[in-house]
PDB file of N, CA and C in Angstrom:
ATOM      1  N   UNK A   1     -16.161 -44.697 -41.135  1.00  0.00           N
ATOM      2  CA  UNK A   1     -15.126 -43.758 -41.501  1.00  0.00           C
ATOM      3  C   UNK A   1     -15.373 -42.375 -40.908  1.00  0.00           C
ATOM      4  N   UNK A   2     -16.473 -42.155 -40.600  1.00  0.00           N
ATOM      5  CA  UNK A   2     -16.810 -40.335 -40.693  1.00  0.00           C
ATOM      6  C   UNK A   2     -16.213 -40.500 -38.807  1.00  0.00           C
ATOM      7  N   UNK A   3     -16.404 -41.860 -37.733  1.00  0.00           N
ATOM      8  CA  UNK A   3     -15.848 -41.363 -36.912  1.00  0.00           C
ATOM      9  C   UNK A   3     -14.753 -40.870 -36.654  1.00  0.00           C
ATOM     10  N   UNK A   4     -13.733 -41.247 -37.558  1.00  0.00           N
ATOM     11  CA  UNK A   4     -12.579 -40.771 -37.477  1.00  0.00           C
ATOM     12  C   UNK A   4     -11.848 -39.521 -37.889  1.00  0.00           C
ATOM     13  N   UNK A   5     -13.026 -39.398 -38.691  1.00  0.00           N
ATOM     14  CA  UNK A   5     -12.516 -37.870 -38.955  1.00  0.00           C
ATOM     15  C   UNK A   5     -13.057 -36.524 -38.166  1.00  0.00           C
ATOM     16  N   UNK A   6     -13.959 -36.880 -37.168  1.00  0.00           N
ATOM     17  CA  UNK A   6     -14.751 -36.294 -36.087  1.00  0.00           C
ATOM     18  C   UNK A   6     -13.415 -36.216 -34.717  1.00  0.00           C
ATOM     19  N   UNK A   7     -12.864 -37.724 -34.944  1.00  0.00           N
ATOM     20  CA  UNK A   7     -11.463 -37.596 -34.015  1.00  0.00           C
ATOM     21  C   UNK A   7     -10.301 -36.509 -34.102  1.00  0.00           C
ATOM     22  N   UNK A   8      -9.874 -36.572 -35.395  1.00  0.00           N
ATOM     23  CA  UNK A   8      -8.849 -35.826 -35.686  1.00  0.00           C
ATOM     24  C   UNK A   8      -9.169 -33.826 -35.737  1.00  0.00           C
ATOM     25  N   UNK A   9     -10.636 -33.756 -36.066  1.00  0.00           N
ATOM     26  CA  UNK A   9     -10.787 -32.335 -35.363  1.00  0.00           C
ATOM     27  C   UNK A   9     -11.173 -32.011 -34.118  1.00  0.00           C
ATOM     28  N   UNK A  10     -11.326 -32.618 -33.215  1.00  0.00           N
ATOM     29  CA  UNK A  10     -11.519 -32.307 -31.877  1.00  0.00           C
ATOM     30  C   UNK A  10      -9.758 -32.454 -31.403  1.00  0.00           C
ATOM     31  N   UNK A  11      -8.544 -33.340 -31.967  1.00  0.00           N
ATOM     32  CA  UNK A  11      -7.707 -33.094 -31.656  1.00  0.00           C
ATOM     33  C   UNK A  11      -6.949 -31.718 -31.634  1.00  0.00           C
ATOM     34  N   UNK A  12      -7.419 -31.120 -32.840  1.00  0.00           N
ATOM     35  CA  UNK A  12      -6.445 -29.469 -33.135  1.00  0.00           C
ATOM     36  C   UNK A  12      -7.343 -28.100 -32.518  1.00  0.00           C
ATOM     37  N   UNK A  13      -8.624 -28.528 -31.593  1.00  0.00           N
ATOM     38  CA  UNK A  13      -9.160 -27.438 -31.277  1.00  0.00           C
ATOM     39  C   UNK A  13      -8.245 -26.864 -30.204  1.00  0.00           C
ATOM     40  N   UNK A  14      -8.228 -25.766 -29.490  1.00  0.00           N
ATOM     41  CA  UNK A  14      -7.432 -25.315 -28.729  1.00  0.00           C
ATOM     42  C   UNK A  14      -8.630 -25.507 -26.981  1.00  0.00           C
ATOM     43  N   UNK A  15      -7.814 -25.644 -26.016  1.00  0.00           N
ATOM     44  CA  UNK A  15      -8.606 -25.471 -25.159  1.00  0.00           C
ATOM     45  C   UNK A  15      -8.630 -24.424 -24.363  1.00  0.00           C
ATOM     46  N   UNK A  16      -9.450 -23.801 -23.968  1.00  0.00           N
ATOM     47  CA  UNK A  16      -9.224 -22.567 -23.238  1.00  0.00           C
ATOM     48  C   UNK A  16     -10.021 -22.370 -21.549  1.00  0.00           C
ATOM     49  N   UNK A  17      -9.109 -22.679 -20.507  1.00  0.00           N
ATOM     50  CA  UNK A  17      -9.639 -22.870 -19.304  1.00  0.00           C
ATOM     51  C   UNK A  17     -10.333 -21.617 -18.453  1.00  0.00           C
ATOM     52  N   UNK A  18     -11.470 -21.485 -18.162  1.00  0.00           N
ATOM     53  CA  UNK A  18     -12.110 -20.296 -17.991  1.00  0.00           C
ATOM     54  C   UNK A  18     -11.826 -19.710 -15.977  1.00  0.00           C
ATOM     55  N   UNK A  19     -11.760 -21.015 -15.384  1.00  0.00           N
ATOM     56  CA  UNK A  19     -11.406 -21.137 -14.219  1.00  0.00           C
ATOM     57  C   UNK A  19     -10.237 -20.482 -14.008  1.00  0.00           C
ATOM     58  N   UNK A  20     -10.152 -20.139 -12.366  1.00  0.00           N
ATOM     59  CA  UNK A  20      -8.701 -19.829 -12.306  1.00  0.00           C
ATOM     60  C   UNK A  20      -7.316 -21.001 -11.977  1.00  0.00           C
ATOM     61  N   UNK A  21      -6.375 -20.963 -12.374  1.00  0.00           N
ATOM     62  CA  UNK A  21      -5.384 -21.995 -12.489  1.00  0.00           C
ATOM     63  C   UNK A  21      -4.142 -21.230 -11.791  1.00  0.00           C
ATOM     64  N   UNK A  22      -3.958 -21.618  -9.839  1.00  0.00           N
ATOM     65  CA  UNK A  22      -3.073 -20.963  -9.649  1.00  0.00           C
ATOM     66  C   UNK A  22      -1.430 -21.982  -9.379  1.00  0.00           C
ATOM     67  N   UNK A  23      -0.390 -21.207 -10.084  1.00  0.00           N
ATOM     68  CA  UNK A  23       0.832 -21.869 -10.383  1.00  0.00           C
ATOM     69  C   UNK A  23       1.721 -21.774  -9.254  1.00  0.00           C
ATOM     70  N   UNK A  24       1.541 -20.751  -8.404  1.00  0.00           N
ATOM     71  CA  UNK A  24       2.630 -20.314  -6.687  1.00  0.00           C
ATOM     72  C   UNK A  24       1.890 -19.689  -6.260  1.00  0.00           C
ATOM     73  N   UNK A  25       1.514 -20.034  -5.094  1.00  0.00           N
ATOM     74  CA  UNK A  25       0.881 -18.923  -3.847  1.00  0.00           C
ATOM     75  C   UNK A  25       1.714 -19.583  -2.529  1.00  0.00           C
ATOM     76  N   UNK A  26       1.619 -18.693  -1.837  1.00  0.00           N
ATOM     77  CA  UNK A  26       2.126 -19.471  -0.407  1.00  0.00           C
ATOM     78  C   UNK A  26       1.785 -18.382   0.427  1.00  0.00           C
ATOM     79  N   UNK A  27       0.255 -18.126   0.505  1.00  0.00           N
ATOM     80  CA  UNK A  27      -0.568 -17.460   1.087  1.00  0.00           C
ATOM     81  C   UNK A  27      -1.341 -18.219   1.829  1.00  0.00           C
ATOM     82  N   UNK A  28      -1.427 -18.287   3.295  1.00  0.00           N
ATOM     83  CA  UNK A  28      -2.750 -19.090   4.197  1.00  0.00           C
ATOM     84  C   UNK A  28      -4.040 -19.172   3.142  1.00  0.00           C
ATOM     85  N   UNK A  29      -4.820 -20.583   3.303  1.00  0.00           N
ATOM     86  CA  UNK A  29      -6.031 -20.840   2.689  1.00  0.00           C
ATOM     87  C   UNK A  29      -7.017 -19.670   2.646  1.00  0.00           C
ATOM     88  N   UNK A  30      -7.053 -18.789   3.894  1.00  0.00           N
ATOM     89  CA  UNK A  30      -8.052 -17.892   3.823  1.00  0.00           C
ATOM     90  C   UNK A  30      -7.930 -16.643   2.918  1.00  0.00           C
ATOM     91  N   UNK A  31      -6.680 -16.416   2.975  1.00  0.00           N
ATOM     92  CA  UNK A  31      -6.406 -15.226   1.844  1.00  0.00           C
ATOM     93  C   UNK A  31      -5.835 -15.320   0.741  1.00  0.00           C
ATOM     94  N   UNK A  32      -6.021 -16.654   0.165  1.00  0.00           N
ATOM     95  CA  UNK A  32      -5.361 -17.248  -1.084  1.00  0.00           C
ATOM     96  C   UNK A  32      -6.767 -16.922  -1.345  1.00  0.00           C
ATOM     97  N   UNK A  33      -8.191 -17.712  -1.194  1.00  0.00           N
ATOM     98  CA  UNK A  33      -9.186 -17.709  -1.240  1.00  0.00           C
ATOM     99  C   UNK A  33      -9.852 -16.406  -1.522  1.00  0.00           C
ATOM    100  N   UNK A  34      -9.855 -15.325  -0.863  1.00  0.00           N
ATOM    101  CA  UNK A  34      -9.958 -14.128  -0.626  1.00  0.00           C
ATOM    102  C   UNK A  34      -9.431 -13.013  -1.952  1.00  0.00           C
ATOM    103  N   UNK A  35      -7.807 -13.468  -2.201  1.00  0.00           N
ATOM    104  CA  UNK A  35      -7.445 -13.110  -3.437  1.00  0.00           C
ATOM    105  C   UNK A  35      -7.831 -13.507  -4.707  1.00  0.00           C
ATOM    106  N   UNK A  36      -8.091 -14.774  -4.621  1.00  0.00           N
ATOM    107  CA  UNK A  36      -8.637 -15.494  -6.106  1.00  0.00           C
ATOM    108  C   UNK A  36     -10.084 -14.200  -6.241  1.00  0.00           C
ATOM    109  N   UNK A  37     -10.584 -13.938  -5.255  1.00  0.00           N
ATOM    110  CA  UNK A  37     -11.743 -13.798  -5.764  1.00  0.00           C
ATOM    111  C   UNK A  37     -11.568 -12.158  -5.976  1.00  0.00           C
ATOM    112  N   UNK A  38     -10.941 -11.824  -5.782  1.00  0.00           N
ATOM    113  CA  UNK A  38     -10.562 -10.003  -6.054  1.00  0.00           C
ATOM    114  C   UNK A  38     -10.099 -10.289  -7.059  1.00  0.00           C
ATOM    115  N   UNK A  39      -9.247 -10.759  -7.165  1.00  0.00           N
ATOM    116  CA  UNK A  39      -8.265 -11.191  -8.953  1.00  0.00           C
ATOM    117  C   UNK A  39      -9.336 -11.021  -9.934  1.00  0.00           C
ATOM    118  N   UNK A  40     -10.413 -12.272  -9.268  1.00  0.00           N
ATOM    119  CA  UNK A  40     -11.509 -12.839 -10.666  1.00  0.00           C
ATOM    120  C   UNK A  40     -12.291 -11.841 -11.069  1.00  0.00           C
ATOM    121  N   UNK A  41     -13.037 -10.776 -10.267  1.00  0.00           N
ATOM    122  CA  UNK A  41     -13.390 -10.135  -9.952  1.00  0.00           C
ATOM    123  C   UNK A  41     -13.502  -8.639 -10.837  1.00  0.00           C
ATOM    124  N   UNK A  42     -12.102  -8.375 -10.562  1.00  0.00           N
ATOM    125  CA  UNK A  42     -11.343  -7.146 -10.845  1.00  0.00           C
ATOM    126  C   UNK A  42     -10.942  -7.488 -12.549  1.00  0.00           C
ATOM    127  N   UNK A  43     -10.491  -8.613 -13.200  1.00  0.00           N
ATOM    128  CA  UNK A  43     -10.204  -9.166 -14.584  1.00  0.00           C
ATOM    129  C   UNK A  43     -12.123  -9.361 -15.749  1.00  0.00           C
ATOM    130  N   UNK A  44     -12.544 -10.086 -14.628  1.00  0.00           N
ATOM    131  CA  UNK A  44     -14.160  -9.327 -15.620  1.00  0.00           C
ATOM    132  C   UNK A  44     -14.769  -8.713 -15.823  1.00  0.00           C
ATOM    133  N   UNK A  45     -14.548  -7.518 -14.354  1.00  0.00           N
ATOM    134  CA  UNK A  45     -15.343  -6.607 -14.609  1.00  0.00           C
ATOM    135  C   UNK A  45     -14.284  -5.171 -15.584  1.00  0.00           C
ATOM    136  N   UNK A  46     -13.076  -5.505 -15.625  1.00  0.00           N
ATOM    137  CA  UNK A  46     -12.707  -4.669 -16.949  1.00  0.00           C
ATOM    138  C   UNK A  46     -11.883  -5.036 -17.889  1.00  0.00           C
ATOM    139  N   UNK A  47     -12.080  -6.564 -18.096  1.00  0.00           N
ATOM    140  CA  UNK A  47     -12.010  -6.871 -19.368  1.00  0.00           C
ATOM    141  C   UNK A  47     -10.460  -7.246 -19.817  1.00  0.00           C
ATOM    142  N   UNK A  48     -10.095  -6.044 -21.095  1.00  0.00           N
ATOM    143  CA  UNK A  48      -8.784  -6.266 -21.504  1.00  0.00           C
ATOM    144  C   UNK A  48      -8.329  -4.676 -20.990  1.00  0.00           C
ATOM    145  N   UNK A  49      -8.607  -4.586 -20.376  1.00  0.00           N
ATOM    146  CA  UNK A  49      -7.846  -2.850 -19.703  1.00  0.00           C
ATOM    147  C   UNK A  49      -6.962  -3.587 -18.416  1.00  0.00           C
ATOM    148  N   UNK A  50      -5.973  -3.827 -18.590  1.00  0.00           N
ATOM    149  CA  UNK A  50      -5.008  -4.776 -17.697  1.00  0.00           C
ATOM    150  C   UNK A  50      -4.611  -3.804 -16.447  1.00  0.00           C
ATOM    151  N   UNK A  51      -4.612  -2.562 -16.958  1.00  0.00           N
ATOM    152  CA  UNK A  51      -4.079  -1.613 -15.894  1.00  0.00           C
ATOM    153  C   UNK A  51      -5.360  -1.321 -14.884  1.00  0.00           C
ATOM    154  N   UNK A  52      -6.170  -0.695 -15.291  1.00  0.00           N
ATOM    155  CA  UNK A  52      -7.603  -0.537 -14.301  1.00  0.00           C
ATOM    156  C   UNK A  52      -7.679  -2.044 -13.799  1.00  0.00           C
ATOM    157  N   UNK A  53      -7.547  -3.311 -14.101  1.00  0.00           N
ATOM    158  CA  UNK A  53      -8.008  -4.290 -13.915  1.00  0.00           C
ATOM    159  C   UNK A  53      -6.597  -4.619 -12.402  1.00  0.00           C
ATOM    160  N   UNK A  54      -5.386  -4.047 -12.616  1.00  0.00           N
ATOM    161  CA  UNK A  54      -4.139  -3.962 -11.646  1.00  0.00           C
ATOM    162  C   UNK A  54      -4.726  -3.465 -10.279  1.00  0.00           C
ATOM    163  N   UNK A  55      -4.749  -1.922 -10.953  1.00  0.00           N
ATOM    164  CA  UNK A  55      -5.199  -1.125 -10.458  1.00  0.00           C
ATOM    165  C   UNK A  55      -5.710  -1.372  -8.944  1.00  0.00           C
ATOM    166  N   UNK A  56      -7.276  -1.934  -9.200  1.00  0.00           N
ATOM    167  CA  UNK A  56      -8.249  -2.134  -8.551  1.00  0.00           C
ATOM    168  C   UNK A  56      -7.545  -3.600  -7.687  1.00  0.00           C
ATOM    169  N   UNK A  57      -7.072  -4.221  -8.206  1.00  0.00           N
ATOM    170  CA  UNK A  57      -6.169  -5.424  -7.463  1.00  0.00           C
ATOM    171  C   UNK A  57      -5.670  -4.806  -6.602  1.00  0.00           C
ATOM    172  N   UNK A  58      -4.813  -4.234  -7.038  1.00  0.00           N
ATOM    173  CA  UNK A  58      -3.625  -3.205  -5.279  1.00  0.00           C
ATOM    174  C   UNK A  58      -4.537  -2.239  -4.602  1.00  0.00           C
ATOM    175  N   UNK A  59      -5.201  -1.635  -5.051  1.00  0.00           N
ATOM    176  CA  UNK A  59      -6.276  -0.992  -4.034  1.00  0.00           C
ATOM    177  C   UNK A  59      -6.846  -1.803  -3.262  1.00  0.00           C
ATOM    178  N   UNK A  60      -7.510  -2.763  -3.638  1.00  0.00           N
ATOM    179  CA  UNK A  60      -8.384  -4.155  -2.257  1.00  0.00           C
ATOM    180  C   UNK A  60      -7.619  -4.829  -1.569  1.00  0.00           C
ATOM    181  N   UNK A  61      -6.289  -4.871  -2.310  1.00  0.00           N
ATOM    182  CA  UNK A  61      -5.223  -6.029  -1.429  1.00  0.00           C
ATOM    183  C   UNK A  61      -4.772  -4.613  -0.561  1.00  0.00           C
ATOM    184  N   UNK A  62      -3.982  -3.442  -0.828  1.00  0.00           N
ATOM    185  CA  UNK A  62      -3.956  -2.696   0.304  1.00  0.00           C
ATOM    186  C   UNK A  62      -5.157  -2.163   0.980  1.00  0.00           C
ATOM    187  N   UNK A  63      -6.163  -2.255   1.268  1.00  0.00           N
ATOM    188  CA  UNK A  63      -7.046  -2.060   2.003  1.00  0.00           C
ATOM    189  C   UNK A  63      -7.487  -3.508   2.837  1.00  0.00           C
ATOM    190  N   UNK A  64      -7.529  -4.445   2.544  1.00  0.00           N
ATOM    191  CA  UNK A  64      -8.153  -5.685   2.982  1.00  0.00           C
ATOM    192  C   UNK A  64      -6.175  -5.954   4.047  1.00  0.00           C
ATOM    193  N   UNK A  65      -5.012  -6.094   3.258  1.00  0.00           N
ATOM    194  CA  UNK A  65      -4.122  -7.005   4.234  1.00  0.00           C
ATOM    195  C   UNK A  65      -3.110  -6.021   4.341  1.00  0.00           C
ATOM    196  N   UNK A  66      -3.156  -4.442   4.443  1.00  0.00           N
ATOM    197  CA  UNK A  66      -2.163  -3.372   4.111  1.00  0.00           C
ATOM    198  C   UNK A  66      -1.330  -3.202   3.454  1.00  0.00           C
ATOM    199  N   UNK A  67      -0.369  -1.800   3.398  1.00  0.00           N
ATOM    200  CA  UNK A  67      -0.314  -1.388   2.137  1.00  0.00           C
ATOM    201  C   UNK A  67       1.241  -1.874   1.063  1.00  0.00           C
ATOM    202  N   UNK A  68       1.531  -1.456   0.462  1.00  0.00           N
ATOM    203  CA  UNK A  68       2.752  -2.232  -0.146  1.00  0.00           C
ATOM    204  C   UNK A  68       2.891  -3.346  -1.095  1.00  0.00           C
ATOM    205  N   UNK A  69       1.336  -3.884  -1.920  1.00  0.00           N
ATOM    206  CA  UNK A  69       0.890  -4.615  -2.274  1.00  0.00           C
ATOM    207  C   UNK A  69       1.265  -4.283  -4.199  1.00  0.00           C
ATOM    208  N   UNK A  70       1.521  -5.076  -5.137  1.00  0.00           N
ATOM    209  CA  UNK A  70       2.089  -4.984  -6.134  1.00  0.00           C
ATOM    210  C   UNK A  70       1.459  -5.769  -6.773  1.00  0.00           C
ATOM    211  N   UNK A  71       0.876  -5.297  -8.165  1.00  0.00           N
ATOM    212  CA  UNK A  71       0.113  -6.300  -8.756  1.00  0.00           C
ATOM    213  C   UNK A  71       0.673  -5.975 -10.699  1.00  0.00           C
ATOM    214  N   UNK A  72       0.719  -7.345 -11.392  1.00  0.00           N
ATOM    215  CA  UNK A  72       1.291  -7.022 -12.646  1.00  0.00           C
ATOM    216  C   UNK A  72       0.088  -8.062 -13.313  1.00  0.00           C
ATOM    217  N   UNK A  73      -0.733  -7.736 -14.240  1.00  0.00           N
ATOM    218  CA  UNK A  73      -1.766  -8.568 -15.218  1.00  0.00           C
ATOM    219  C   UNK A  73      -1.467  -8.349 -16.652  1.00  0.00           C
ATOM    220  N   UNK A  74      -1.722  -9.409 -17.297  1.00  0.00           N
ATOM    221  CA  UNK A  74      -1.058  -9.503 -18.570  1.00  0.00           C
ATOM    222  C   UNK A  74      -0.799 -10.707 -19.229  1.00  0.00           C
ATOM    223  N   UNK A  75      -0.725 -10.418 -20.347  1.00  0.00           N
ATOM    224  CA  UNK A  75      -0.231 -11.347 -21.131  1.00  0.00           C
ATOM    225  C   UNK A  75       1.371 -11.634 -21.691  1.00  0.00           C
ATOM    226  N   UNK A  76       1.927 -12.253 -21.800  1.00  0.00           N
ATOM    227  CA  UNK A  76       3.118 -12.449 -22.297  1.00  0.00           C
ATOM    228  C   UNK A  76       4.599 -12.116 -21.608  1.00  0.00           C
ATOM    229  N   UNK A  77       4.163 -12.239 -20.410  1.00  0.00           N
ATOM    230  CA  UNK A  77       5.686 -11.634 -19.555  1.00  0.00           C
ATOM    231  C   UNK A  77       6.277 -12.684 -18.572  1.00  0.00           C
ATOM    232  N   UNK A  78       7.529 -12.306 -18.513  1.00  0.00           N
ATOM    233  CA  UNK A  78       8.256 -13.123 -17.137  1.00  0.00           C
ATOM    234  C   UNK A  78       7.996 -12.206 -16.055  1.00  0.00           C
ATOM    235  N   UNK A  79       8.790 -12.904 -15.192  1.00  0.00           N
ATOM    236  CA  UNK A  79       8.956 -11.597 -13.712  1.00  0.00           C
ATOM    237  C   UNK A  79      10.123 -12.277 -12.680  1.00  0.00           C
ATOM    238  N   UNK A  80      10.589 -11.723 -12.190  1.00  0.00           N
ATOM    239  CA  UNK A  80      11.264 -12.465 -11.320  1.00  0.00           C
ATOM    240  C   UNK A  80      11.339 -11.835  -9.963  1.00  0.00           C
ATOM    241  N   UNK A  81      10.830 -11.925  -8.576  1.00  0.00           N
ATOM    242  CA  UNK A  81      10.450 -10.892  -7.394  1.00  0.00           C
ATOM    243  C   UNK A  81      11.265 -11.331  -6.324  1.00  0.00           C
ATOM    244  N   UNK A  82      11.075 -10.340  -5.675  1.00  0.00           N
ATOM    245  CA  UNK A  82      11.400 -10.546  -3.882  1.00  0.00           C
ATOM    246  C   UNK A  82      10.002 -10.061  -3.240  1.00  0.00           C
ATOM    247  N   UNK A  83       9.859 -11.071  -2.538  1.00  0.00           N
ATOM    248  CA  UNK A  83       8.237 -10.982  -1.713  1.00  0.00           C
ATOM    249  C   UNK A  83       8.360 -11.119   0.330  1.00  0.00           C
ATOM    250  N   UNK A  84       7.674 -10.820   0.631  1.00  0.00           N
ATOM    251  CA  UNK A  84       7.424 -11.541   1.685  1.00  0.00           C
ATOM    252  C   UNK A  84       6.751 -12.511   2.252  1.00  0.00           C
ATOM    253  N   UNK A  85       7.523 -13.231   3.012  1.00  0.00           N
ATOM    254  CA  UNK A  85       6.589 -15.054   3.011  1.00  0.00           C
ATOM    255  C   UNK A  85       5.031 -14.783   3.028  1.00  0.00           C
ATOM    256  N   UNK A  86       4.064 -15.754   2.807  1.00  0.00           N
ATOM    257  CA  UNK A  86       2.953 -15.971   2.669  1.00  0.00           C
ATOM    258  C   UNK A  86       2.563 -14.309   2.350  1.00  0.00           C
ATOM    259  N   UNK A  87       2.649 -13.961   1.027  1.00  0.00           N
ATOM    260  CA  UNK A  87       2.359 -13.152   0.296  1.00  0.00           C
ATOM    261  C   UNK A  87       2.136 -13.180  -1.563  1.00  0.00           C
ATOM    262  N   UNK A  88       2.431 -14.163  -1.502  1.00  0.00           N
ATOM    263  CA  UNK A  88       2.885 -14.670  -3.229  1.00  0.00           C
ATOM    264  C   UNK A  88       1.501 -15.063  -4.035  1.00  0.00           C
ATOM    265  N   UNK A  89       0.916 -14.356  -5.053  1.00  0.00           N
ATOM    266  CA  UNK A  89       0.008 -15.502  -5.742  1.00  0.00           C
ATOM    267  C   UNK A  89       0.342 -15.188  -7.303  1.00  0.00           C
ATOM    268  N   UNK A  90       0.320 -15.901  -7.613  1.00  0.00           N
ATOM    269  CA  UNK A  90       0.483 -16.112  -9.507  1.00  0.00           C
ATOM    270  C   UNK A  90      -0.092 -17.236 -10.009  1.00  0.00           C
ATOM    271  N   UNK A  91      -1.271 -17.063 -11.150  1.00  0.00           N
ATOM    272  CA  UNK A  91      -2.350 -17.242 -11.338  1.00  0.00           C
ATOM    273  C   UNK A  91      -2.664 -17.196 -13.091  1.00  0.00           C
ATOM    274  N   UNK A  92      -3.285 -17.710 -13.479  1.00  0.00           N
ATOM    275  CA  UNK A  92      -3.619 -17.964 -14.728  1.00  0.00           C
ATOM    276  C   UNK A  92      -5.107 -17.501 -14.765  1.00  0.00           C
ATOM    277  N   UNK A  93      -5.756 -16.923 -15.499  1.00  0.00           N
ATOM    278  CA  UNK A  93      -7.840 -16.657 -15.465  1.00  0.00           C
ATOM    279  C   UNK A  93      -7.827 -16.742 -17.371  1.00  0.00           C
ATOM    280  N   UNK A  94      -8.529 -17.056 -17.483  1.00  0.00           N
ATOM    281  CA  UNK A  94      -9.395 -17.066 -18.601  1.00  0.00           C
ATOM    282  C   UNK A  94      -8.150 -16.959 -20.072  1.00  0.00           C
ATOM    283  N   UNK A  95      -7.464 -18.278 -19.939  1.00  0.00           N
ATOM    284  CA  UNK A  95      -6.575 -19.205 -20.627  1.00  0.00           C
ATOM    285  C   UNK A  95      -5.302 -18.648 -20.828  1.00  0.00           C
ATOM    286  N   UNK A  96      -4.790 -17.315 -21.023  1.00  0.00           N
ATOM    287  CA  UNK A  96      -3.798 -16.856 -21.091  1.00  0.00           C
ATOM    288  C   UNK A  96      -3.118 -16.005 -20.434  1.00  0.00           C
ATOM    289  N   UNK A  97      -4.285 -15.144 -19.466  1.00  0.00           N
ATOM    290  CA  UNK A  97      -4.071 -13.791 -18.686  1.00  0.00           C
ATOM    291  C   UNK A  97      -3.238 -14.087 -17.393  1.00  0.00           C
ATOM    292  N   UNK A  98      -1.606 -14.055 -17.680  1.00  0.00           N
ATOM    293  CA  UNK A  98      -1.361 -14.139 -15.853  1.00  0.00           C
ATOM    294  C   UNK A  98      -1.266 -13.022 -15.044  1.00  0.00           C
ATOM    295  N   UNK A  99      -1.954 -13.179 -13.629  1.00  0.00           N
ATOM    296  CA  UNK A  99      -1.663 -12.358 -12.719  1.00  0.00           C
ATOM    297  C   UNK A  99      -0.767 -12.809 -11.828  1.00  0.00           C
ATOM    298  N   UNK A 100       0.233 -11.918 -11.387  1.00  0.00           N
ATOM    299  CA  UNK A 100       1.192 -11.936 -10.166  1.00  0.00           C
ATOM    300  C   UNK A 100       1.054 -10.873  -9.063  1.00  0.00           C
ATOM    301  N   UNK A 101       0.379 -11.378  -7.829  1.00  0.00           N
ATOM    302  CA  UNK A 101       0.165 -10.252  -6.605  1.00  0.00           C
ATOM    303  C   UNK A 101       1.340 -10.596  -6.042  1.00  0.00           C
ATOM    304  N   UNK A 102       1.982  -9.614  -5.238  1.00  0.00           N
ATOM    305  CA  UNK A 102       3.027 -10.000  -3.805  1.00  0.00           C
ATOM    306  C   UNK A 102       3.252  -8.954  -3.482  1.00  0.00           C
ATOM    307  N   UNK A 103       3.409  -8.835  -1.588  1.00  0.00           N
ATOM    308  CA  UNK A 103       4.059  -7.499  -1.220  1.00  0.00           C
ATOM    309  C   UNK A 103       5.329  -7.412  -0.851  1.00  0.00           C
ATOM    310  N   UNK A 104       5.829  -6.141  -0.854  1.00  0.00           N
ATOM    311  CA  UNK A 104       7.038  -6.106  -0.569  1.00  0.00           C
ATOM    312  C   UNK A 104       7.338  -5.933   1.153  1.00  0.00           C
TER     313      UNK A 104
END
């Protein structure tokens, strides 16, 4: 009996994916790659300060692929953009936080 009740609480735990989980990019492999890791980067080293954590996103993306670069982190929002081709990434980090880079 006790296995089954070992079943039914591992069913209601929540899972929370620590990796990044990206949902649209249509950025070449090398700078999809390149961005994941500024994203990841820029989100741990400040935490829940979403804006410094932006911030520092559009500063490396305009310095690394020039300037015009737009970055929104956060929780709980839509968006709807105009980008330029192979510029797009939107991204999930540490279970709820999405980021959306693209330039104009």
């Amino acid at each position: 009996m006790d296995e089954f009740t070992d079943t039914k609480e591992d069913e209601n735990k929540t899972i929370v994916h620590t990796y990044p989980l990206v949902q649209a990019c249509d950025m070449p492999e090398e700078m999809k790659a390149e961005s994941i890791e500024i994203i990841i980067t820029a989100c741990e080293k400040f935490g829940t300060d979403y804006f410094a954590a932006a911030k520092t996103v559009k500063q490396m993306l305009d310095k690394k692929y020039g300037p015009k670069w737009n970055v929104v982190i956060g929780e709980s929002y839509a968006i709807q953009i105009t980008h330029q081709e192979n510029t797009l990434m939107y991204m999930f980090f540490g279970g709820n936080l999405g980021i959306c880079a693209w330039k104009i």
